[in-house]
PDB file of N, CA and C in Angstrom:
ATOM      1  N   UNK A   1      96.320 185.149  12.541  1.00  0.00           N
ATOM      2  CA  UNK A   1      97.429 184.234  12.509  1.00  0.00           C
ATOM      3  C   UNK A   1      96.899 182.846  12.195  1.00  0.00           C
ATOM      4  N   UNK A   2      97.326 182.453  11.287  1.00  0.00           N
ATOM      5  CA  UNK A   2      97.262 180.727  11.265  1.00  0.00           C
ATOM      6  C   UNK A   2      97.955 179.737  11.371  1.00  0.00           C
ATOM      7  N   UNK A   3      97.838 178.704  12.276  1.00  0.00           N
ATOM      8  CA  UNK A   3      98.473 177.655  13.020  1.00  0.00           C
ATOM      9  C   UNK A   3      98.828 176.725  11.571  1.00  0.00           C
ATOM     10  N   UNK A   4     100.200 176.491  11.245  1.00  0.00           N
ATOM     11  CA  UNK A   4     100.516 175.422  10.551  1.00  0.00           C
ATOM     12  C   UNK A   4     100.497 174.084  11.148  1.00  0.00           C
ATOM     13  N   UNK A   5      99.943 173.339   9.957  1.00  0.00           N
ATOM     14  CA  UNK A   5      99.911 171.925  10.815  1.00  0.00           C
ATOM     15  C   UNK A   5     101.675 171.667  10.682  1.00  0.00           C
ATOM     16  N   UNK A   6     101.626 169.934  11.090  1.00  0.00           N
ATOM     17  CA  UNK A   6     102.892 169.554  10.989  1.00  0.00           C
ATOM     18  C   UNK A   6     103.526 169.587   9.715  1.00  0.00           C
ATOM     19  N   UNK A   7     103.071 169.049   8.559  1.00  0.00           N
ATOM     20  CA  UNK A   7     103.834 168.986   7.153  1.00  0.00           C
ATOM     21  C   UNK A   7     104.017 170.368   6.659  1.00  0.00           C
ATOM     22  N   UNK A   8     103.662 171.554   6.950  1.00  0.00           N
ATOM     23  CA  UNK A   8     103.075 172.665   6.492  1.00  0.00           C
ATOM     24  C   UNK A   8     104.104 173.194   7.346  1.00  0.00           C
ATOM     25  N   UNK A   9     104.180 173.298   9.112  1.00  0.00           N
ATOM     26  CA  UNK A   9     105.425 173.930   9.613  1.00  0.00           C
ATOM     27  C   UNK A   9     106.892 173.320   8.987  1.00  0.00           C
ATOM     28  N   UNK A  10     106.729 171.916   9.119  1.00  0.00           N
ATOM     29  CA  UNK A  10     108.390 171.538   8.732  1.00  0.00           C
ATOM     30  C   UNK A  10     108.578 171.962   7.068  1.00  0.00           C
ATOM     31  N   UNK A  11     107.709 172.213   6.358  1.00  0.00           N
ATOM     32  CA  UNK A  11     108.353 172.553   4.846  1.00  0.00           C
ATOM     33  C   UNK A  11     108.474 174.268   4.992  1.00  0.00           C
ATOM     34  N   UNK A  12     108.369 174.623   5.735  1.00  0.00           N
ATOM     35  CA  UNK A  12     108.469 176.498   6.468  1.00  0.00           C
ATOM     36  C   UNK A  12     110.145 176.365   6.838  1.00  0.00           C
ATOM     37  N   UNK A  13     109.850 175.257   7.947  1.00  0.00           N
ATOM     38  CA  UNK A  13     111.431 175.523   8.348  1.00  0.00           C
ATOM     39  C   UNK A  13     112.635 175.189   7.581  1.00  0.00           C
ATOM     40  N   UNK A  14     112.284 174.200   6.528  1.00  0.00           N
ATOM     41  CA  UNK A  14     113.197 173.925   5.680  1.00  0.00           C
ATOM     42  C   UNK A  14     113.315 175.212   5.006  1.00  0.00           C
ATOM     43  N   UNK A  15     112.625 176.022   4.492  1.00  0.00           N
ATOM     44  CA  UNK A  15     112.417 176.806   3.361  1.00  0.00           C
ATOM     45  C   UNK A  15     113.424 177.825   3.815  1.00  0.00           C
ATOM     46  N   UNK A  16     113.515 178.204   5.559  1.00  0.00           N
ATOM     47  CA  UNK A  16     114.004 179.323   6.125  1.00  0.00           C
ATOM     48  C   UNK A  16     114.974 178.726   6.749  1.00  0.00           C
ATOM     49  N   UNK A  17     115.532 177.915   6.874  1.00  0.00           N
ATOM     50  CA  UNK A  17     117.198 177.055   6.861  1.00  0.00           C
ATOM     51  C   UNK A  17     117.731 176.552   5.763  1.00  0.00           C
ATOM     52  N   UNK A  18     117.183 176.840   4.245  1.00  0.00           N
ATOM     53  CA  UNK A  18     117.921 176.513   2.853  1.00  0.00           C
ATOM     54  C   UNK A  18     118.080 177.639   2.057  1.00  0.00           C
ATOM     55  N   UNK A  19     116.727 178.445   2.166  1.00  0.00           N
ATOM     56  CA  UNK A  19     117.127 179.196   1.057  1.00  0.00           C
ATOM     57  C   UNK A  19     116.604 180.891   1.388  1.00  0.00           C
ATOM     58  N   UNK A  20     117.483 180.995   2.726  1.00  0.00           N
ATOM     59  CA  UNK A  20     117.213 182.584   3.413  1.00  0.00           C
ATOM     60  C   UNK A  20     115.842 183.143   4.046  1.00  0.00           C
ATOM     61  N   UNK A  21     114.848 182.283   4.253  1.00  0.00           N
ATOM     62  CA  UNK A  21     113.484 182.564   3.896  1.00  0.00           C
ATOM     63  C   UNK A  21     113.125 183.446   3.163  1.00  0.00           C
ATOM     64  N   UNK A  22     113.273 183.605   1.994  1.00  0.00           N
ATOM     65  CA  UNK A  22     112.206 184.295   0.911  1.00  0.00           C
ATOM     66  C   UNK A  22     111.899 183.383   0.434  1.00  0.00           C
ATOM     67  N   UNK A  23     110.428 183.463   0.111  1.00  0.00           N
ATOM     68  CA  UNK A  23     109.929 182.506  -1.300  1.00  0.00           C
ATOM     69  C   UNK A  23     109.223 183.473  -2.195  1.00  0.00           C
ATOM     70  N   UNK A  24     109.012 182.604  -2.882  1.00  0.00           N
ATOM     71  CA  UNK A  24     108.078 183.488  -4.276  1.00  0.00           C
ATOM     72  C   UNK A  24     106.337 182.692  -4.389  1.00  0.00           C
ATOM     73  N   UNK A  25     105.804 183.862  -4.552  1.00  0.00           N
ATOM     74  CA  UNK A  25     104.282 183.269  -4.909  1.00  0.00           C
ATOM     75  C   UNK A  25     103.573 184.302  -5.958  1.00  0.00           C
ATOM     76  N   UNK A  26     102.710 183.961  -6.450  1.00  0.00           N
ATOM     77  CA  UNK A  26     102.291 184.868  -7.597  1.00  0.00           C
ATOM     78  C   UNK A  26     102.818 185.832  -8.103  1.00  0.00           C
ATOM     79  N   UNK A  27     104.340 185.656  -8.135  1.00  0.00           N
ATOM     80  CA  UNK A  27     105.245 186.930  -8.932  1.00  0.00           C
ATOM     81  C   UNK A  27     105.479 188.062  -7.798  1.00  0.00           C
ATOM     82  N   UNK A  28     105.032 187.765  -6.397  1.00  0.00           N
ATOM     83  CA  UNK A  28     105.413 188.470  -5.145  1.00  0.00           C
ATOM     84  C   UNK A  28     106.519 187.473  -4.359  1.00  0.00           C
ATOM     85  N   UNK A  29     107.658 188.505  -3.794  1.00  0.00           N
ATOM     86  CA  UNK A  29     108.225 187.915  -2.889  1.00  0.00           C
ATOM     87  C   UNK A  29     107.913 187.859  -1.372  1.00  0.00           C
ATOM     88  N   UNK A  30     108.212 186.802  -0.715  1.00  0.00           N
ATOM     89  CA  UNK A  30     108.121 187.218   0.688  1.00  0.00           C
ATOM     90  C   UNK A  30     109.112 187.027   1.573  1.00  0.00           C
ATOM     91  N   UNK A  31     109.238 186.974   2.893  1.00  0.00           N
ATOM     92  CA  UNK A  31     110.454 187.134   3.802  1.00  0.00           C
ATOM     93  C   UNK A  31     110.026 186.316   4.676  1.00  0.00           C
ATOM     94  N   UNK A  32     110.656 185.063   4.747  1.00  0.00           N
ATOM     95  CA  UNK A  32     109.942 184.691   6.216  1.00  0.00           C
ATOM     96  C   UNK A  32     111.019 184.886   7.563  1.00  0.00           C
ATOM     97  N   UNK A  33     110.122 185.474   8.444  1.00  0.00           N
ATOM     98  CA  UNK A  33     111.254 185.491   9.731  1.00  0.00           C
ATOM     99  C   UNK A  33     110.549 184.889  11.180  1.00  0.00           C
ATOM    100  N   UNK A  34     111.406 185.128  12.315  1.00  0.00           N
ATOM    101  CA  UNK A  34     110.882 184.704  13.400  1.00  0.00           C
ATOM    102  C   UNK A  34     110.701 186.260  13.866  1.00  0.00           C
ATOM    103  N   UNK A  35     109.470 186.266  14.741  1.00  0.00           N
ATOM    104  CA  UNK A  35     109.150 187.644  15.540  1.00  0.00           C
ATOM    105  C   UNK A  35     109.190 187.329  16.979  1.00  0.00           C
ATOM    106  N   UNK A  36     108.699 185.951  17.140  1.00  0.00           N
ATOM    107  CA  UNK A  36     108.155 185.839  18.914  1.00  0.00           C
ATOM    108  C   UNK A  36     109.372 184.261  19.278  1.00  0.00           C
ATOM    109  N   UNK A  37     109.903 184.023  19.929  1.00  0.00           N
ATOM    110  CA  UNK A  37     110.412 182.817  20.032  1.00  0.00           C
ATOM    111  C   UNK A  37     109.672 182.352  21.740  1.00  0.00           C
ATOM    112  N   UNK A  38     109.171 181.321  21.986  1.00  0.00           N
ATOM    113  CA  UNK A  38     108.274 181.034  22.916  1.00  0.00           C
ATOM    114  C   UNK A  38     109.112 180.921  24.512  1.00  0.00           C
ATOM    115  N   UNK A  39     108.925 180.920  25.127  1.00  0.00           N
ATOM    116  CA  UNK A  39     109.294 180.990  26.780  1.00  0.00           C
ATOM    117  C   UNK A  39     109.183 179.245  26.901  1.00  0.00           C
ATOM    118  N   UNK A  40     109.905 178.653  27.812  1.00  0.00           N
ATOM    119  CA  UNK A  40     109.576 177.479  28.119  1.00  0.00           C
ATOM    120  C   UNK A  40     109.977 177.544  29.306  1.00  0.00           C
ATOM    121  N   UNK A  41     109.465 176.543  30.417  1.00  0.00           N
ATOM    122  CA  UNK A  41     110.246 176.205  31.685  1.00  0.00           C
ATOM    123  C   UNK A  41     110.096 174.761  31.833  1.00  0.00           C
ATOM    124  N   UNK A  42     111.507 174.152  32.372  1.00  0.00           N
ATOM    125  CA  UNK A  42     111.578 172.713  32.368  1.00  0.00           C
ATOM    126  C   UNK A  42     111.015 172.308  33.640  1.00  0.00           C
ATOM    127  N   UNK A  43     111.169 171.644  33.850  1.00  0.00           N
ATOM    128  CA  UNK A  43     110.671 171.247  35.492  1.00  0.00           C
ATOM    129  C   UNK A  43     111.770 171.138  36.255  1.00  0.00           C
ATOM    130  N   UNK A  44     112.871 171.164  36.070  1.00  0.00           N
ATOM    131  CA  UNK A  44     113.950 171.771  36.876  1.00  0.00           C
ATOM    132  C   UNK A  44     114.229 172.639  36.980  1.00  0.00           C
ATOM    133  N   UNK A  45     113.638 173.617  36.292  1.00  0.00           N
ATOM    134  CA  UNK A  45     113.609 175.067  36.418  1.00  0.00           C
ATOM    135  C   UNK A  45     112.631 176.159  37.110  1.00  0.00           C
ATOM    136  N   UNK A  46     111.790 175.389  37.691  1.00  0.00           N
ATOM    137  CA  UNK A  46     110.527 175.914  38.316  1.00  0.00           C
ATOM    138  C   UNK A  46     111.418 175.639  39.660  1.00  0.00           C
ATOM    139  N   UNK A  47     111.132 177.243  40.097  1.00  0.00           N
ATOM    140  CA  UNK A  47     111.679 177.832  41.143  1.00  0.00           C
ATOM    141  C   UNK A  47     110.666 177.594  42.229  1.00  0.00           C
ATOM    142  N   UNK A  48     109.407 177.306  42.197  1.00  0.00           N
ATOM    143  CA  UNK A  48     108.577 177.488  43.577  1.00  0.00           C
ATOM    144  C   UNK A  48     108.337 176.009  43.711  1.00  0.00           C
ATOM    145  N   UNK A  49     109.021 175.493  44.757  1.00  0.00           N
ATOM    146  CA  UNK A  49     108.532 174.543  45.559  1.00  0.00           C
ATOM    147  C   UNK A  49     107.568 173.298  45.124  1.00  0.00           C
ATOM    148  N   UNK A  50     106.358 174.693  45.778  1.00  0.00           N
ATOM    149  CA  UNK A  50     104.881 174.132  46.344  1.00  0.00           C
ATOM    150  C   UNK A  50     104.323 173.804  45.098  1.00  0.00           C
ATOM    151  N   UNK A  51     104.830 174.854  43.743  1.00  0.00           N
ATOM    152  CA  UNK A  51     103.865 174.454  42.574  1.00  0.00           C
ATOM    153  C   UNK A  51     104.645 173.128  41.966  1.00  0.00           C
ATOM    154  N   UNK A  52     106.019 172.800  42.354  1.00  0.00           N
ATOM    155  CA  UNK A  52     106.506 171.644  41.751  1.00  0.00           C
ATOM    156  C   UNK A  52     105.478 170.548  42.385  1.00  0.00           C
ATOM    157  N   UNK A  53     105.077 170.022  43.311  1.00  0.00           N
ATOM    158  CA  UNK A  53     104.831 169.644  44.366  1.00  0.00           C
ATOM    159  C   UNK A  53     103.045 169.472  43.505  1.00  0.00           C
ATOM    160  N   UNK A  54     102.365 170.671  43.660  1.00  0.00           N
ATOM    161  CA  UNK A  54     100.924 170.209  42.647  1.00  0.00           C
ATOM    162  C   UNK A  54     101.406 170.367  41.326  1.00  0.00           C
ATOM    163  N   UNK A  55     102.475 170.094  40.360  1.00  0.00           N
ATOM    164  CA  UNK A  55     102.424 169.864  39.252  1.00  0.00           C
ATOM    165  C   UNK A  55     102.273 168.347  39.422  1.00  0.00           C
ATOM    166  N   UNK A  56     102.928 167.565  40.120  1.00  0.00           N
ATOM    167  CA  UNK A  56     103.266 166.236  40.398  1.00  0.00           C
ATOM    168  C   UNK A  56     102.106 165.802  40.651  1.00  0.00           C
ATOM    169  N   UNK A  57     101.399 166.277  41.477  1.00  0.00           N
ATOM    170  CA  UNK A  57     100.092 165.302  42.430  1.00  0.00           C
ATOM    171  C   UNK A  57      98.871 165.714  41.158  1.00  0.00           C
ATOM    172  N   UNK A  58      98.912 166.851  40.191  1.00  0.00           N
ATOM    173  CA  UNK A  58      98.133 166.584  39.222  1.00  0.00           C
ATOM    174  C   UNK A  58      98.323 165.562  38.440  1.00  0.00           C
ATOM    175  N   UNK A  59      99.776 165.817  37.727  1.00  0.00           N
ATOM    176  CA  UNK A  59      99.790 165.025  36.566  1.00  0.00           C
ATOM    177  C   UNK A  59      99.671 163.217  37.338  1.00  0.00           C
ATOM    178  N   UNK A  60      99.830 162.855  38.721  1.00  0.00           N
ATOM    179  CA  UNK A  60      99.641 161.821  38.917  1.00  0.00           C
ATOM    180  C   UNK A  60      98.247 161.490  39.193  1.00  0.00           C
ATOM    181  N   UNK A  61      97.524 162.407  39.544  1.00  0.00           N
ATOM    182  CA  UNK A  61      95.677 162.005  39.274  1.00  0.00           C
ATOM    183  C   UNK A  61      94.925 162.202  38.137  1.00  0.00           C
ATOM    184  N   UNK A  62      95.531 162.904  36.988  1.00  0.00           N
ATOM    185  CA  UNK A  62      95.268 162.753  35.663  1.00  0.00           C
ATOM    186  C   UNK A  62      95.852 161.365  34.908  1.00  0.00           C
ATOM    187  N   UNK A  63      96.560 160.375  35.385  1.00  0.00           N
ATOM    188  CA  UNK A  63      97.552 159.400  34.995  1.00  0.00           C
ATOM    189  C   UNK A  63      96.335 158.326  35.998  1.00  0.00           C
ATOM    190  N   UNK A  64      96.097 158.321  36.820  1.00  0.00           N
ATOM    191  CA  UNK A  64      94.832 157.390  37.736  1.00  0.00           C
ATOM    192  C   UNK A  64      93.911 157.573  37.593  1.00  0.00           C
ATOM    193  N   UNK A  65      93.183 158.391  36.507  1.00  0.00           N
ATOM    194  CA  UNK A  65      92.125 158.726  35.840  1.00  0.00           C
ATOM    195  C   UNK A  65      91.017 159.658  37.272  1.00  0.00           C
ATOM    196  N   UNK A  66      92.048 159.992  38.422  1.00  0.00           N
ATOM    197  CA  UNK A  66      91.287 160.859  39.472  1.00  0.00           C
ATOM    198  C   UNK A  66      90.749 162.323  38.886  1.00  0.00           C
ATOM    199  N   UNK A  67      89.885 162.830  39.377  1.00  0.00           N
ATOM    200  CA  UNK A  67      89.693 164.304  38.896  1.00  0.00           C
ATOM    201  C   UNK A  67      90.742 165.285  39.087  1.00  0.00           C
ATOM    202  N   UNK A  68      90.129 165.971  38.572  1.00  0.00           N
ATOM    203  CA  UNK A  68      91.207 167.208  38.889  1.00  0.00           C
ATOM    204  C   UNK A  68      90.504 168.858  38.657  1.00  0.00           C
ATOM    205  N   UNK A  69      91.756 169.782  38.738  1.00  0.00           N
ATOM    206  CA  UNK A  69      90.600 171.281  38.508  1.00  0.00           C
ATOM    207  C   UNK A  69      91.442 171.600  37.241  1.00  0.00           C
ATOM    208  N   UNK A  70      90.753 171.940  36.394  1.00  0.00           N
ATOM    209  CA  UNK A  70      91.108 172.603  34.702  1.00  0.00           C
ATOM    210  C   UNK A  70      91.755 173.660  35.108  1.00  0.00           C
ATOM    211  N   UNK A  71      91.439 174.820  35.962  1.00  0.00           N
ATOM    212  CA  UNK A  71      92.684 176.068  36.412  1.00  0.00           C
ATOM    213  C   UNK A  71      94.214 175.301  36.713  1.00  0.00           C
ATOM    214  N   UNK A  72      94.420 174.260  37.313  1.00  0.00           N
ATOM    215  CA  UNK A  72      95.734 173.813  37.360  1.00  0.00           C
ATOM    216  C   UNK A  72      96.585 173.411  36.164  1.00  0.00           C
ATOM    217  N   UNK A  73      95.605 172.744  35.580  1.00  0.00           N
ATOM    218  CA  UNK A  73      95.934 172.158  33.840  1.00  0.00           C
ATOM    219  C   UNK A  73      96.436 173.530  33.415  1.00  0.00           C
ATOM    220  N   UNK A  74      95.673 174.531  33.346  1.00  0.00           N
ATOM    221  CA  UNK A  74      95.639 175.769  32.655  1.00  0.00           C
ATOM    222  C   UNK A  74      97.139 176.506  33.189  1.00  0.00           C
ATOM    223  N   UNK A  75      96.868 176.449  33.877  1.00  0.00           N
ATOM    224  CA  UNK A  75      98.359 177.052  34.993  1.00  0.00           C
ATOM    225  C   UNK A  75      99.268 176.388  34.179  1.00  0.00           C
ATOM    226  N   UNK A  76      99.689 175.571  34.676  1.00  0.00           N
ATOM    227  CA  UNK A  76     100.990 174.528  34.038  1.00  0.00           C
ATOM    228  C   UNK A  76     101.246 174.307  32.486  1.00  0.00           C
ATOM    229  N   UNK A  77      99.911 174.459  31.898  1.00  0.00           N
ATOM    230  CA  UNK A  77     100.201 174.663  30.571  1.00  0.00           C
ATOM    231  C   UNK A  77     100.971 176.071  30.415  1.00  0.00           C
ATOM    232  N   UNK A  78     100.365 177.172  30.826  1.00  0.00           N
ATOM    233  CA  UNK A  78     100.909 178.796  30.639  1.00  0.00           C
ATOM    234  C   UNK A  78     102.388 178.599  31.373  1.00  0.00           C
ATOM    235  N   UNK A  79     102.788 177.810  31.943  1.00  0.00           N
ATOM    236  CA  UNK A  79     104.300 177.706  32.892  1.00  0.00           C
ATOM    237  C   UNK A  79     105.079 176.584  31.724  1.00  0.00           C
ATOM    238  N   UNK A  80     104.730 176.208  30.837  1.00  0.00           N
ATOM    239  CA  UNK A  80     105.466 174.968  29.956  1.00  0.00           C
ATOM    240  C   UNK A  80     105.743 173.942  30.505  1.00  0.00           C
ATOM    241  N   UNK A  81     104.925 173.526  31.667  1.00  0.00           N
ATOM    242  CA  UNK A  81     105.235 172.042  32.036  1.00  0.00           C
ATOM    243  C   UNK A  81     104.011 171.361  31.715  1.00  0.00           C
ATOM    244  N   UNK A  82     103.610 171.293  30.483  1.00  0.00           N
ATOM    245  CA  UNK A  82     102.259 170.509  30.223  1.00  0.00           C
ATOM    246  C   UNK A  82     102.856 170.643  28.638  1.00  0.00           C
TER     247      UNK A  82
END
């Protein structure tokens, strides 16, 4: 799989909100579609408490330049609040 940058995703999405996603390339057609659409959670939507609670006291010792543990970063990134 390869990650489109920014100019490269938005001329994708135009392509597949104007003109059906097919395009043409070397006399081949292609189809573009969506397969996976991503999970997100807002922070009003996080149901447990305690992890609202260390999402906060991280992102406020990452903001005071305090340490922190990379498993929490990691966590909260995989939960969509990062």
């Amino acid at each position: 799989m390869k990650k489109l940058k920014e100019k490269e995703a938005s001329l994708i999405k135009d392509i597949i909100h104007e003109n059906d996603a097919v395009i043409e390339m070397d006399d081949k057609r292609y189809y573009l579609s969506l397969i996976e659409e991503p999970e997100q959670i807002k922070n009003n939507d996080i149901k447990c408490e305690e992890f609202k609670e260390k999402v906060k006291t991280t992102k406020q010792n990452i903001l005071k330049g305090k340490r922190f543990i990379i498993d929490d970063i990691v966590e909260m990134m995989d939960q969509g609040v990062l």
